[in-house]
N, C-alpha and C. Protein backbone atom coordinates (compact mmCIF):
# COMPACT_ATOMS: atom_id res chain seq x y z
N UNK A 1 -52.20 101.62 -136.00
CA UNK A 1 -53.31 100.97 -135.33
C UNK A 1 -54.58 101.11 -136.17
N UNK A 2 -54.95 102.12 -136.52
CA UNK A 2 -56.02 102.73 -137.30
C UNK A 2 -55.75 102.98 -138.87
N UNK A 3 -56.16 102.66 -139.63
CA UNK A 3 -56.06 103.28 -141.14
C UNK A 3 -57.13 103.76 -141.27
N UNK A 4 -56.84 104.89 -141.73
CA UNK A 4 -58.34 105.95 -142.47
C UNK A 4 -58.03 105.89 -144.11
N UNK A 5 -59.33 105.89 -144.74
CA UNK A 5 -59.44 106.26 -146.06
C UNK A 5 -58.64 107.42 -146.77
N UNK A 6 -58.52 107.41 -147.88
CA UNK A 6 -57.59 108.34 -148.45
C UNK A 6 -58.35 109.43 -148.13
N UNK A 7 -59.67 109.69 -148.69
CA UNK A 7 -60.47 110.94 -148.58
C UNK A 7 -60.85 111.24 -146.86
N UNK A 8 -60.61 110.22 -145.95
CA UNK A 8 -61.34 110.44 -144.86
C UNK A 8 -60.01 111.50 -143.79
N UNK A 9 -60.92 112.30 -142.80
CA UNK A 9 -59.86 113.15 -142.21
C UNK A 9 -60.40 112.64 -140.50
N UNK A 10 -59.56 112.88 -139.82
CA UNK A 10 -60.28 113.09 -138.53
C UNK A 10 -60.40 114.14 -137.87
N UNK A 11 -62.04 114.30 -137.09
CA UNK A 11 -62.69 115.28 -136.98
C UNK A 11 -62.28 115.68 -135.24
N UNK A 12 -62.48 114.66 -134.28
CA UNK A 12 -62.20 114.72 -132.70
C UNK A 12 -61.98 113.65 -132.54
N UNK A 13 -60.91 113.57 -131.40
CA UNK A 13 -60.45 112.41 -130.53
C UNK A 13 -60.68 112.90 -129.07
N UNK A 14 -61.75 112.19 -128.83
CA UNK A 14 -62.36 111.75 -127.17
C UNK A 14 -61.71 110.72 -126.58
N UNK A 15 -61.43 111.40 -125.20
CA UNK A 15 -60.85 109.93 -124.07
C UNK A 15 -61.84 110.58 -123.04
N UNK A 16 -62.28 109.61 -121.96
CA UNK A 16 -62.44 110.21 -120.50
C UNK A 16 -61.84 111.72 -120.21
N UNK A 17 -62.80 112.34 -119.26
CA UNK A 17 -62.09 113.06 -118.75
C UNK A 17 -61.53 113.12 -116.92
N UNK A 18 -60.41 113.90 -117.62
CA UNK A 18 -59.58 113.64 -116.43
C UNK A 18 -59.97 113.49 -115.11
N UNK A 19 -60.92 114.52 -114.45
CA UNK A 19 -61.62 113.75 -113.34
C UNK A 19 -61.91 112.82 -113.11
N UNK A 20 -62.02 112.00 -113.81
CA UNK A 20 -62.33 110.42 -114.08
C UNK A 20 -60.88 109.62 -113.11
N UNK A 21 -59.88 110.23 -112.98
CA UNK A 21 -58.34 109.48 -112.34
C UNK A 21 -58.13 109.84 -111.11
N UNK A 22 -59.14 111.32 -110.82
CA UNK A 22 -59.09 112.12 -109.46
C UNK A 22 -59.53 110.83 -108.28
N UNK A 23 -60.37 110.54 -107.89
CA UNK A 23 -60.29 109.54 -106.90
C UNK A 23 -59.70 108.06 -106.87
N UNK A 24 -59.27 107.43 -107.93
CA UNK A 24 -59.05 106.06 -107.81
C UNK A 24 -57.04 106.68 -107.83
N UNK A 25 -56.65 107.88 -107.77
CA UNK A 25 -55.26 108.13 -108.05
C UNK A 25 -55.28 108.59 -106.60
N UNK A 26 -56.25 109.24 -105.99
CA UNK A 26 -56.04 109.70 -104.51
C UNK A 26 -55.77 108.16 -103.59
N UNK A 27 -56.99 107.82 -103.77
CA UNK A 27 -56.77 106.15 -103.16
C UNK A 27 -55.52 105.33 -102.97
N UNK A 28 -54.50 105.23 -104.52
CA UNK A 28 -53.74 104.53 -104.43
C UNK A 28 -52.55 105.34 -103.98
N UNK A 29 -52.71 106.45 -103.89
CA UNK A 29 -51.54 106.94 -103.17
C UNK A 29 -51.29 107.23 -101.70
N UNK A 30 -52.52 107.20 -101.17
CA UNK A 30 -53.07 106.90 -99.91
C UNK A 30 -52.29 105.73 -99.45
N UNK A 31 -52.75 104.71 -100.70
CA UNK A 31 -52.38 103.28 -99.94
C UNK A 31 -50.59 103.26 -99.74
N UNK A 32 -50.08 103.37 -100.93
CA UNK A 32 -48.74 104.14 -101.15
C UNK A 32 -48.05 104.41 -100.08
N UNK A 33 -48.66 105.70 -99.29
CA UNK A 33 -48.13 106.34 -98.16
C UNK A 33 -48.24 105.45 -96.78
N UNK A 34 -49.61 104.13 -96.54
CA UNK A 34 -49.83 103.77 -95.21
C UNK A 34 -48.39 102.60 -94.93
N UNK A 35 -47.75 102.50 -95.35
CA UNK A 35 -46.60 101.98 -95.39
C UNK A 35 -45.53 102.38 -94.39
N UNK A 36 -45.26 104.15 -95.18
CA UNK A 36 -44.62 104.89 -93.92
C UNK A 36 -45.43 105.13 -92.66
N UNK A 37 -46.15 105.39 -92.76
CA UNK A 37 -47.32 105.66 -91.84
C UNK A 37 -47.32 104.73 -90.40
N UNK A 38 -47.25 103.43 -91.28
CA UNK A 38 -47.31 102.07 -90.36
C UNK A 38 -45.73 101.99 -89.40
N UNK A 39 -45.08 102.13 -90.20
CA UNK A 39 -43.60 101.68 -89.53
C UNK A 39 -43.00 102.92 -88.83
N UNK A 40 -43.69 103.73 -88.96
CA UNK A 40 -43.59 105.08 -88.08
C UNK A 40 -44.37 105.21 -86.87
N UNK A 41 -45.40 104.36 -86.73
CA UNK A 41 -45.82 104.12 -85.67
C UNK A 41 -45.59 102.66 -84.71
N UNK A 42 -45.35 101.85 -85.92
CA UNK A 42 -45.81 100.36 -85.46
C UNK A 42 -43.88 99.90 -84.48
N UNK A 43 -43.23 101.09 -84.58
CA UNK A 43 -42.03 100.31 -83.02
C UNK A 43 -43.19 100.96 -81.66
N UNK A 44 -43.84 101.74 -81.86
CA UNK A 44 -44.32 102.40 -80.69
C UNK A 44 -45.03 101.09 -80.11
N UNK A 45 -45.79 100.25 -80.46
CA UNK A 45 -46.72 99.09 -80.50
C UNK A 45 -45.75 97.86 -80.13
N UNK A 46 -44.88 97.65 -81.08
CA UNK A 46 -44.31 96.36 -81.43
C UNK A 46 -42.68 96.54 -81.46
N UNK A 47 -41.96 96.84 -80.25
CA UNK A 47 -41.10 97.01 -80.53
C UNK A 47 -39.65 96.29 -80.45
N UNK A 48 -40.05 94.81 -81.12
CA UNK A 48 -39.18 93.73 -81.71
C UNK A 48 -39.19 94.05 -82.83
N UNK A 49 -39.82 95.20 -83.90
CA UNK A 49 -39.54 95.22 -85.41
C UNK A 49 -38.51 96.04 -85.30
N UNK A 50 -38.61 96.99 -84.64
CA UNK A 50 -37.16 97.91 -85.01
C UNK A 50 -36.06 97.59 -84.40
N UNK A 51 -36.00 96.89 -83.89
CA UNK A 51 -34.59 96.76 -83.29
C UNK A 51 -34.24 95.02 -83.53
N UNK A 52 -34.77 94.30 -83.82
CA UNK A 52 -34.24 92.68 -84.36
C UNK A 52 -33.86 92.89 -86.28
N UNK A 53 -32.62 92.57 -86.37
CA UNK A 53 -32.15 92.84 -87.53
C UNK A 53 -33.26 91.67 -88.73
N UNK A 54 -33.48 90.69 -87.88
CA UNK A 54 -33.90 89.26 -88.57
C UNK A 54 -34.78 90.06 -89.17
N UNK A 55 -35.78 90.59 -88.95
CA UNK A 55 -37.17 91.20 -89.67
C UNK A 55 -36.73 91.63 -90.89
N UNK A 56 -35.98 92.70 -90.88
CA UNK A 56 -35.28 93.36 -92.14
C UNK A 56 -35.80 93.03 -92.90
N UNK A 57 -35.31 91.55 -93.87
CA UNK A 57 -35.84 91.37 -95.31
C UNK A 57 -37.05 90.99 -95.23
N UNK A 58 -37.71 90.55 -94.25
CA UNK A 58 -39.06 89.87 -94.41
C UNK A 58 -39.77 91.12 -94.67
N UNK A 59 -39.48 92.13 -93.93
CA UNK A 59 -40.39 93.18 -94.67
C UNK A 59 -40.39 94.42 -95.35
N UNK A 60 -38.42 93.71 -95.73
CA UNK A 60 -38.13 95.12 -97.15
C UNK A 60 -39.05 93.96 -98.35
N UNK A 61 -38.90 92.63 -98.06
CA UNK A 61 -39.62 91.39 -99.56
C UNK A 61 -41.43 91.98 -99.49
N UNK A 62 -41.99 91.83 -98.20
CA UNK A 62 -43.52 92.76 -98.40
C UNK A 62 -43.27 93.85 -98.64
N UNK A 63 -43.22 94.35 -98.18
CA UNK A 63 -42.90 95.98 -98.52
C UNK A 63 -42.76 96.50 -100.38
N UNK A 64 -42.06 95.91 -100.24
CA UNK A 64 -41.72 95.73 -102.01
C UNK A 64 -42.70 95.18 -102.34
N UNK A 65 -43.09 94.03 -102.54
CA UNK A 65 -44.38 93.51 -102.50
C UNK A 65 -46.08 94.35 -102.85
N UNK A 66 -46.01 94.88 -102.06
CA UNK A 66 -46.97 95.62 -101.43
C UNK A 66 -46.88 96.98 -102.70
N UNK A 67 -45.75 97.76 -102.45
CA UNK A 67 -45.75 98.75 -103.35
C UNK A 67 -45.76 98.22 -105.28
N UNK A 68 -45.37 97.57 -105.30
CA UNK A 68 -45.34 97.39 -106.89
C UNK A 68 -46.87 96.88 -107.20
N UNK A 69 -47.17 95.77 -106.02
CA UNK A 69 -48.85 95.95 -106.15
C UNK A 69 -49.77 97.54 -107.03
N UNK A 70 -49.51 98.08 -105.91
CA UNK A 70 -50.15 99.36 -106.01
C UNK A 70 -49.83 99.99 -106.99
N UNK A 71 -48.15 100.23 -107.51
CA UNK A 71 -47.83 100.79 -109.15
C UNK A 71 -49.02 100.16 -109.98
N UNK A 72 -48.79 98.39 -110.29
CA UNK A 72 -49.37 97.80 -110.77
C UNK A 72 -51.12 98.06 -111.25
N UNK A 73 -51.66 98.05 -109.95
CA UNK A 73 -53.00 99.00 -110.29
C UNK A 73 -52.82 100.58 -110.73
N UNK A 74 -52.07 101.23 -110.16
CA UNK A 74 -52.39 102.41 -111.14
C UNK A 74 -51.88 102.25 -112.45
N UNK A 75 -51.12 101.64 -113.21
CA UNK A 75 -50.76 101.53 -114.34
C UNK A 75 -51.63 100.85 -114.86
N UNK A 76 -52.58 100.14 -114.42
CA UNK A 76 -53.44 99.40 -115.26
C UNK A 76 -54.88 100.38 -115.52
N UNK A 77 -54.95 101.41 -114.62
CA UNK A 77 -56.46 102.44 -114.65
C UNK A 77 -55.99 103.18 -115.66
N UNK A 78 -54.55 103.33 -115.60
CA UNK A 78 -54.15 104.72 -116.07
C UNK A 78 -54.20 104.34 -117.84
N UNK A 79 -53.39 103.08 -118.15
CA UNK A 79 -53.56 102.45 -119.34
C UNK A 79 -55.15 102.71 -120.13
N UNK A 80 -56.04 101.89 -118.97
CA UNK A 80 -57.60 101.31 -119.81
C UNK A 80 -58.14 103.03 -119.87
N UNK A 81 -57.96 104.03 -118.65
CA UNK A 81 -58.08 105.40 -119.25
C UNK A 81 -57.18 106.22 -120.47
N UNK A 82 -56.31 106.01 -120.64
CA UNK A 82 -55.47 106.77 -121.85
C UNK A 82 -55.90 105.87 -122.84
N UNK A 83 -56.25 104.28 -123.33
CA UNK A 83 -56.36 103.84 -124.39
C UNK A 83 -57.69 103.86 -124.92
N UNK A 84 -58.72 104.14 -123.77
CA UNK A 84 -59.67 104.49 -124.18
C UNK A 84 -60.20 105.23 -125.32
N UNK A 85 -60.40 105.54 -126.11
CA UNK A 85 -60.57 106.65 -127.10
C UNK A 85 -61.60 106.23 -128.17
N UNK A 86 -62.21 107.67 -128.64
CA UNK A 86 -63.43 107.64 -129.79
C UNK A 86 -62.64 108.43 -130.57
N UNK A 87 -62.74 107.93 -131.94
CA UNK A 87 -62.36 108.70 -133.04
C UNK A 87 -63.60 109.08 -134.41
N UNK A 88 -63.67 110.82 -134.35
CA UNK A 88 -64.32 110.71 -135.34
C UNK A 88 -63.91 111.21 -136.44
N UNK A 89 -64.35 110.68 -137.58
CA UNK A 89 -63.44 111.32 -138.24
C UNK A 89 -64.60 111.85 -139.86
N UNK A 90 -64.71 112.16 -140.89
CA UNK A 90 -65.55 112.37 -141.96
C UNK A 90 -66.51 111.27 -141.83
N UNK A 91 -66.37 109.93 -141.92
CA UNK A 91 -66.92 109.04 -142.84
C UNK A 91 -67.37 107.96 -141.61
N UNK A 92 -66.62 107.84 -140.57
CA UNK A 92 -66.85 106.95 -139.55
C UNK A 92 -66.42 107.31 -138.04
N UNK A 93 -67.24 106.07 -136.91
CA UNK A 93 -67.09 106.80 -135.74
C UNK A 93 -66.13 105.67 -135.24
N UNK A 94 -64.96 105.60 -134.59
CA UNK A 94 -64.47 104.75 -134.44
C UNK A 94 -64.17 104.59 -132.48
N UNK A 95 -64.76 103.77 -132.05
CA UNK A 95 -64.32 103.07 -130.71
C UNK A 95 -63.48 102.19 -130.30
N UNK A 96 -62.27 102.51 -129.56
CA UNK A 96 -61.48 101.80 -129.42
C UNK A 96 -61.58 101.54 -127.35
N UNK A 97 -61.90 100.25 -127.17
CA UNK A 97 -61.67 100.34 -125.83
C UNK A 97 -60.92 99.42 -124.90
N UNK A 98 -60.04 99.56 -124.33
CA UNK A 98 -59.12 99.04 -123.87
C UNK A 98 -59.85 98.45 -122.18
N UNK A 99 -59.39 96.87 -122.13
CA UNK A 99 -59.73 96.20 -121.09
C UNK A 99 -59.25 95.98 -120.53
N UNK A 100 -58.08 96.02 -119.07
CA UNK A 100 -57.52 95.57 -118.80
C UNK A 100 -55.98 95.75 -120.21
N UNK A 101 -54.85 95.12 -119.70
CA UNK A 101 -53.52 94.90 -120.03
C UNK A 101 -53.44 94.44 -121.85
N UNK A 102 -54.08 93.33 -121.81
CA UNK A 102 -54.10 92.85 -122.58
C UNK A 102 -55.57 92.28 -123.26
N UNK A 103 -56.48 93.57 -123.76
CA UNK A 103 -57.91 92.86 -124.07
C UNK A 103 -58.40 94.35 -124.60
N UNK A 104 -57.95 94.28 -125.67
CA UNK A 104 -59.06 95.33 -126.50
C UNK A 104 -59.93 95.26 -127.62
N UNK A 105 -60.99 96.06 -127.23
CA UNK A 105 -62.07 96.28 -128.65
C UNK A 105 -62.21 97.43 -129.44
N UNK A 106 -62.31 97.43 -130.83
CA UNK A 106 -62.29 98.34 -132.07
C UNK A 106 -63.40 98.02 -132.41
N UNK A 107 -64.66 99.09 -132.49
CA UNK A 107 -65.60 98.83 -132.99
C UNK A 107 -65.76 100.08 -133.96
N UNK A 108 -66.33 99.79 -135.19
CA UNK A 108 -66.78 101.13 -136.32
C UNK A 108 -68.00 101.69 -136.30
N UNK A 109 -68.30 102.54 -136.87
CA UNK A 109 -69.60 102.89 -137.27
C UNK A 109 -69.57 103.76 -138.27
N UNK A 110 -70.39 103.31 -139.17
CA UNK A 110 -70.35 104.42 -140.72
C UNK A 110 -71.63 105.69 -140.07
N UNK A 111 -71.00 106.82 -140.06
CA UNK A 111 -71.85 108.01 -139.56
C UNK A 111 -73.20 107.51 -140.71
N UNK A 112 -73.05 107.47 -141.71
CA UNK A 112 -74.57 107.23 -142.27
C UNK A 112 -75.39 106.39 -142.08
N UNK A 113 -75.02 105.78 -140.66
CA UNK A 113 -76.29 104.82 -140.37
C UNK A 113 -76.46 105.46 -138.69
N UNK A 114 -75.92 106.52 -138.53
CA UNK A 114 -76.36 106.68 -137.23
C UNK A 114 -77.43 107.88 -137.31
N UNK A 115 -78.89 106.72 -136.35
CA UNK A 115 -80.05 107.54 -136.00
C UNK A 115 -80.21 108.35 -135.17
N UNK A 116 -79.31 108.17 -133.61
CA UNK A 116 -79.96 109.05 -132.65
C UNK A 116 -78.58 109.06 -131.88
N UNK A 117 -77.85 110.17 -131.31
CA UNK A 117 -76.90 110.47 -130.75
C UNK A 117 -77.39 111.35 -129.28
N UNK A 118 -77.51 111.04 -128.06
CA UNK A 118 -78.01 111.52 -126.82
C UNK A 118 -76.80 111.60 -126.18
N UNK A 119 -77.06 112.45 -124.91
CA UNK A 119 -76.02 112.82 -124.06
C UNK A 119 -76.98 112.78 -122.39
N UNK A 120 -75.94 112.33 -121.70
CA UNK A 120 -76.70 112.25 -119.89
C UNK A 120 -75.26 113.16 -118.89
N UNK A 121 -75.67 113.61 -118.80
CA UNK A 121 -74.87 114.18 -117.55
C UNK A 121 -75.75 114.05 -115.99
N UNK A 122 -74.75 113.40 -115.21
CA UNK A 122 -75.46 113.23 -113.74
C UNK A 122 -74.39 113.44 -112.83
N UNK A 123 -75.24 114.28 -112.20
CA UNK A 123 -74.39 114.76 -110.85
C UNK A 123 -73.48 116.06 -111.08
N UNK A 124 -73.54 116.47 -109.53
CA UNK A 124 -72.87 118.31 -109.79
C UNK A 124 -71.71 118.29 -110.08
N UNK A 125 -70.30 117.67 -109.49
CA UNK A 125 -69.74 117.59 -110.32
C UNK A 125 -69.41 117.56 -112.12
N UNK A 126 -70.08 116.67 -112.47
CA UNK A 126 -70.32 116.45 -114.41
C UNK A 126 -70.46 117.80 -114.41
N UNK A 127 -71.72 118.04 -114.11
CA UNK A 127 -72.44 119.11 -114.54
C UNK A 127 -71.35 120.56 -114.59
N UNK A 128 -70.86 120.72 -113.41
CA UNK A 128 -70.24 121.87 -113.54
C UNK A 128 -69.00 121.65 -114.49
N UNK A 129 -68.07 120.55 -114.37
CA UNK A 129 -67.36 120.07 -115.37
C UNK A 129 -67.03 119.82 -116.68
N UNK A 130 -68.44 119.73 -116.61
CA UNK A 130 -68.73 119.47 -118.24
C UNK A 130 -68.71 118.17 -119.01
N UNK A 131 -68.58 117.10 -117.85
CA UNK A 131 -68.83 115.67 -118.73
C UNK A 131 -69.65 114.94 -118.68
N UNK A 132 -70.14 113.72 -119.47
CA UNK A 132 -70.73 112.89 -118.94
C UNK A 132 -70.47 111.84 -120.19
N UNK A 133 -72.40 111.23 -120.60
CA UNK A 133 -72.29 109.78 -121.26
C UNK A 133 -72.42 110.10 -122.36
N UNK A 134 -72.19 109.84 -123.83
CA UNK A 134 -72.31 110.18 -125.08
C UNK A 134 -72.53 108.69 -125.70
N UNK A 135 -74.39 108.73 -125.97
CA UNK A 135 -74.54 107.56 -126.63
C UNK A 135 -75.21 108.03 -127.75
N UNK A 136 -74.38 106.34 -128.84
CA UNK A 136 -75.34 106.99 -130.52
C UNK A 136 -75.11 105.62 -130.52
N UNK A 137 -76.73 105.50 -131.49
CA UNK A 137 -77.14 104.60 -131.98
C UNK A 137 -77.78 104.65 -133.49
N UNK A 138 -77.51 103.18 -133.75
CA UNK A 138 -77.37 103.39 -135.50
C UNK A 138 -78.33 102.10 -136.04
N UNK A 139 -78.01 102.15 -137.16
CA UNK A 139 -79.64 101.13 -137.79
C UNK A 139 -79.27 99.68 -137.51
N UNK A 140 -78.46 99.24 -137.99
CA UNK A 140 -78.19 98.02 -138.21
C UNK A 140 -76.89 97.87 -136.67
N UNK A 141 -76.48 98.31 -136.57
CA UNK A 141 -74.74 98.02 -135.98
C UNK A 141 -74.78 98.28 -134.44
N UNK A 142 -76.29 98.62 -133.83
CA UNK A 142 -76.32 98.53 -132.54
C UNK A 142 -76.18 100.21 -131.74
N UNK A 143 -75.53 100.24 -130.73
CA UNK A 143 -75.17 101.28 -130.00
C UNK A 143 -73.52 101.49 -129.58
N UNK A 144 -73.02 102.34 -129.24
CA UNK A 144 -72.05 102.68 -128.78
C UNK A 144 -72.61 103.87 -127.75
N UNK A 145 -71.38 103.61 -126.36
CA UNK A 145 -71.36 104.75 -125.65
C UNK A 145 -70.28 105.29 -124.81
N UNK A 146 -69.50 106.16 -124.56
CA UNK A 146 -68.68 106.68 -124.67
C UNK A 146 -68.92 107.52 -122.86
N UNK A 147 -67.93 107.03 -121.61
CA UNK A 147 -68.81 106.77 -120.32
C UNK A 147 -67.49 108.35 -120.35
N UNK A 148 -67.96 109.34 -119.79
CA UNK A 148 -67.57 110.77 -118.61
C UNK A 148 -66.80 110.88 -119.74
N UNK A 149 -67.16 111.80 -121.22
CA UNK A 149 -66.64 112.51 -122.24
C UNK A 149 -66.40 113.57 -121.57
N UNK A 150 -65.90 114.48 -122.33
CA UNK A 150 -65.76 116.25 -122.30
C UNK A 150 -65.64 116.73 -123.61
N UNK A 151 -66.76 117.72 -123.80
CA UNK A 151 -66.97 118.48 -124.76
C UNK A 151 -68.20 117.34 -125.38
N UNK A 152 -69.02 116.96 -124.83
CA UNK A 152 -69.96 116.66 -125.19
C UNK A 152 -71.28 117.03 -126.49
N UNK A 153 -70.93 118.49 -126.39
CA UNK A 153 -71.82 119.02 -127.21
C UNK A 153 -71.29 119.09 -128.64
N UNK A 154 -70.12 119.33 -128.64
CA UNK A 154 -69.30 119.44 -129.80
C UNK A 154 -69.10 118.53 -130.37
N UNK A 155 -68.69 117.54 -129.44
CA UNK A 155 -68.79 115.99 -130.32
C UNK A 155 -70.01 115.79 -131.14
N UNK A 156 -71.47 115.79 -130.10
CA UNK A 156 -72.67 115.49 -130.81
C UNK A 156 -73.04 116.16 -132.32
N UNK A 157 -72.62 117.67 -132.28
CA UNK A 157 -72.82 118.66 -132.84
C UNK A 157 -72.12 118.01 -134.17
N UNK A 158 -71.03 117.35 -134.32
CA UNK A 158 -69.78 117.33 -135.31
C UNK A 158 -70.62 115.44 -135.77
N UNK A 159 -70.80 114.92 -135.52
CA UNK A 159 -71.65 113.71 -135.35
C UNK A 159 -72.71 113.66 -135.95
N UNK A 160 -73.65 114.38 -135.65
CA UNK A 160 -74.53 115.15 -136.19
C UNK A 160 -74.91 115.52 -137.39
N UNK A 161 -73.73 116.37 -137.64
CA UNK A 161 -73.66 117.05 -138.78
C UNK A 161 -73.02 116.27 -140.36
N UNK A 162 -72.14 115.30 -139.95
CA UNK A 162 -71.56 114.69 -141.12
C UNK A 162 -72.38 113.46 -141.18
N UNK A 163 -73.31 112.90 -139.95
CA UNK A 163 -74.51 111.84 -140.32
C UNK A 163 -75.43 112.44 -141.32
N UNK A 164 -75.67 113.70 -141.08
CA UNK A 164 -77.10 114.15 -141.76
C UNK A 164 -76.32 114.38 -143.48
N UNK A 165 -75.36 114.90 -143.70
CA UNK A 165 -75.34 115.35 -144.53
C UNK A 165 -73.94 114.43 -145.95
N UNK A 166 -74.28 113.28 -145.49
CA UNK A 166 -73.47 112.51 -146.22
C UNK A 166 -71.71 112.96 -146.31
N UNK A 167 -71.35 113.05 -144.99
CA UNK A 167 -69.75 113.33 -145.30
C UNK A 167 -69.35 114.72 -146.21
N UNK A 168 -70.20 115.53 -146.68
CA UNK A 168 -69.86 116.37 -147.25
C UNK A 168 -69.73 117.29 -146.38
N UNK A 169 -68.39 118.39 -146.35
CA UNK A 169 -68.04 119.21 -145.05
C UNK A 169 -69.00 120.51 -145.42
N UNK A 170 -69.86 121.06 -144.16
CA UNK A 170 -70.95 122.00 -144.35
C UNK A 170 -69.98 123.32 -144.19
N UNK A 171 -71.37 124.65 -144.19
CA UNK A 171 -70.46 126.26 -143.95
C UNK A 171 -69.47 126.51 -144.94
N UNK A 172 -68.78 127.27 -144.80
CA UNK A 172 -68.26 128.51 -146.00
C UNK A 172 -67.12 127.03 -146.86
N UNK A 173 -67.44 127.25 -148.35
CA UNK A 173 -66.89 126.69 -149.13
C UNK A 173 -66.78 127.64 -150.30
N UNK A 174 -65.96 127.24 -151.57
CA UNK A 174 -65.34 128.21 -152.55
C UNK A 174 -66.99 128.24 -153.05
N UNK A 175 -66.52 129.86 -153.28
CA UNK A 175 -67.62 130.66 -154.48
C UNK A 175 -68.48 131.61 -153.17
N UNK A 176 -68.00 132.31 -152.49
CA UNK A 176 -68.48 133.20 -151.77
C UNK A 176 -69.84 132.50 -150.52
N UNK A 177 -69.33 131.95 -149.68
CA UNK A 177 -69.86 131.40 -148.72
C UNK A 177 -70.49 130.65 -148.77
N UNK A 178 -71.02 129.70 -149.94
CA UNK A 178 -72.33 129.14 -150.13
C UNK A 178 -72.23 127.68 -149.93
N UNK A 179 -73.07 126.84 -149.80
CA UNK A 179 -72.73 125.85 -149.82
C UNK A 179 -73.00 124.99 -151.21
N UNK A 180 -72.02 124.88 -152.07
CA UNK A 180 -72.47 124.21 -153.49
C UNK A 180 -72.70 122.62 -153.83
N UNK A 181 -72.49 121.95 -152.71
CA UNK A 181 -73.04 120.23 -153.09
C UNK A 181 -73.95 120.24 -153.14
N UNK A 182 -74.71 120.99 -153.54
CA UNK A 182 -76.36 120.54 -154.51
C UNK A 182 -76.02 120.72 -155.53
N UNK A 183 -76.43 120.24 -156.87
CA UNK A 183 -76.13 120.74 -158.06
C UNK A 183 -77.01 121.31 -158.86
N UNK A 184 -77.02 122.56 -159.42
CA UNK A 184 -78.28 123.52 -159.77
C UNK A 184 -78.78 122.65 -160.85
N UNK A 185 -80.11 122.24 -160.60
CA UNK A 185 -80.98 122.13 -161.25
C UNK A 185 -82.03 122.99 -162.30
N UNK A 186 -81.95 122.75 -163.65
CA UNK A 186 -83.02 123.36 -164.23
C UNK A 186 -84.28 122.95 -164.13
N UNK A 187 -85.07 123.91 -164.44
CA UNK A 187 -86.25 123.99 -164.56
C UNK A 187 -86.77 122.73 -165.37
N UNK A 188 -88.04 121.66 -165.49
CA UNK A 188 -88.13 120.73 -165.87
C UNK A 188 -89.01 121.62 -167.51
N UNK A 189 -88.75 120.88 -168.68
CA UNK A 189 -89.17 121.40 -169.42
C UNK A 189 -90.40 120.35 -169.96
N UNK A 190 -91.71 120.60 -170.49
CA UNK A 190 -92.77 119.80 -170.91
C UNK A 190 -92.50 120.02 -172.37
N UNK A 191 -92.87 118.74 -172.71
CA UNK A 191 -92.82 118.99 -175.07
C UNK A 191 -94.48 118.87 -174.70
């Protein structure tokens, strides 16, 4: 799906986080269940359904109906949440976002054009959780934003760090901790 550069590595892969499936997965299983629910009550009410054979298929065909509906939507949340994903990697930030079944967007961004990378967390939930919005914006190529991340800080932090400093990986490198992509300069000499 993705090709990275020979030299390029990847740094984090962000999707939603999982709280993000907690209510729209309660819902559809809810709906799921009012099925039994219904026909467990509904001879008490109506009681030509349980005992006239004729009904049978008319409402094993809804019934069926009805439930593959409901698969149907959760396989489609569950999809546009799992395909969701940010990739970062040395050299670029990559967004991939999935729309629906059949409708996705790949958008890039070369970390060296990104100016300002912010984060919003709202509400106690996030907050205690630890997710929220992760937006960066860059010179030329617009914005990207990245809706109920986790690990927010780390992302920014890693983002951050290979924007500012041209892809070169920072902290302990050979020759006793130092960082050597500067190249020692002499002293300028006057004739």
């Amino acid at each position: 799906m993705i090709s990275l550069n020979p030299d390029e590595k990847i740094l984090m892969v962000l999707r939603r986080h999982w709280f993000v499936m907690v209510g729209p997965t309660i819902l559809l299983v809810v709906l799921l269940l009012f099925p039994s629910l219904f026909f467990t009550l509904a001879p008490r009410f109506f009681p030509s359904i349980g005992e006239d054979p004729s009904f049978q298929p008319v409402i094993n065909f809804y019934l069926s109906l009805y439930i593959l509906t409901i698969l149907l939507y959760l396989f489609i949340f569950w999809s546009d949440y799992y395909l969701d994903i940010w990739i970062i990697t040395t050299k670029r930030l990559i967004d991939i976002e999935q729309r629906g079944l059949f409708n996705r967007q790949i958008s890039e961004m070369n970390l060296n054009n990104i100016q300002n990378v912010s984060i919003e967390i709202k509400g106690v939930v996030p907050t205690l959780l630890k997710f929220g919005n992760l937006r960066v914006e860059t010179a030329g190529e617009g914005s990207s934003t990245i809706r109920e991340a986790p690990r927010l800080y780390e992302a920014k932090d890693i983002i951050l760090r290979y924007s500012r400093h041209g892809h070169r990986p920072l902290g302990n490198t050979e020759g006793g901790g130092q960082d050597h992509s500067e190249q020692d300069r002499s002293p300028e000499t006057h004739s």
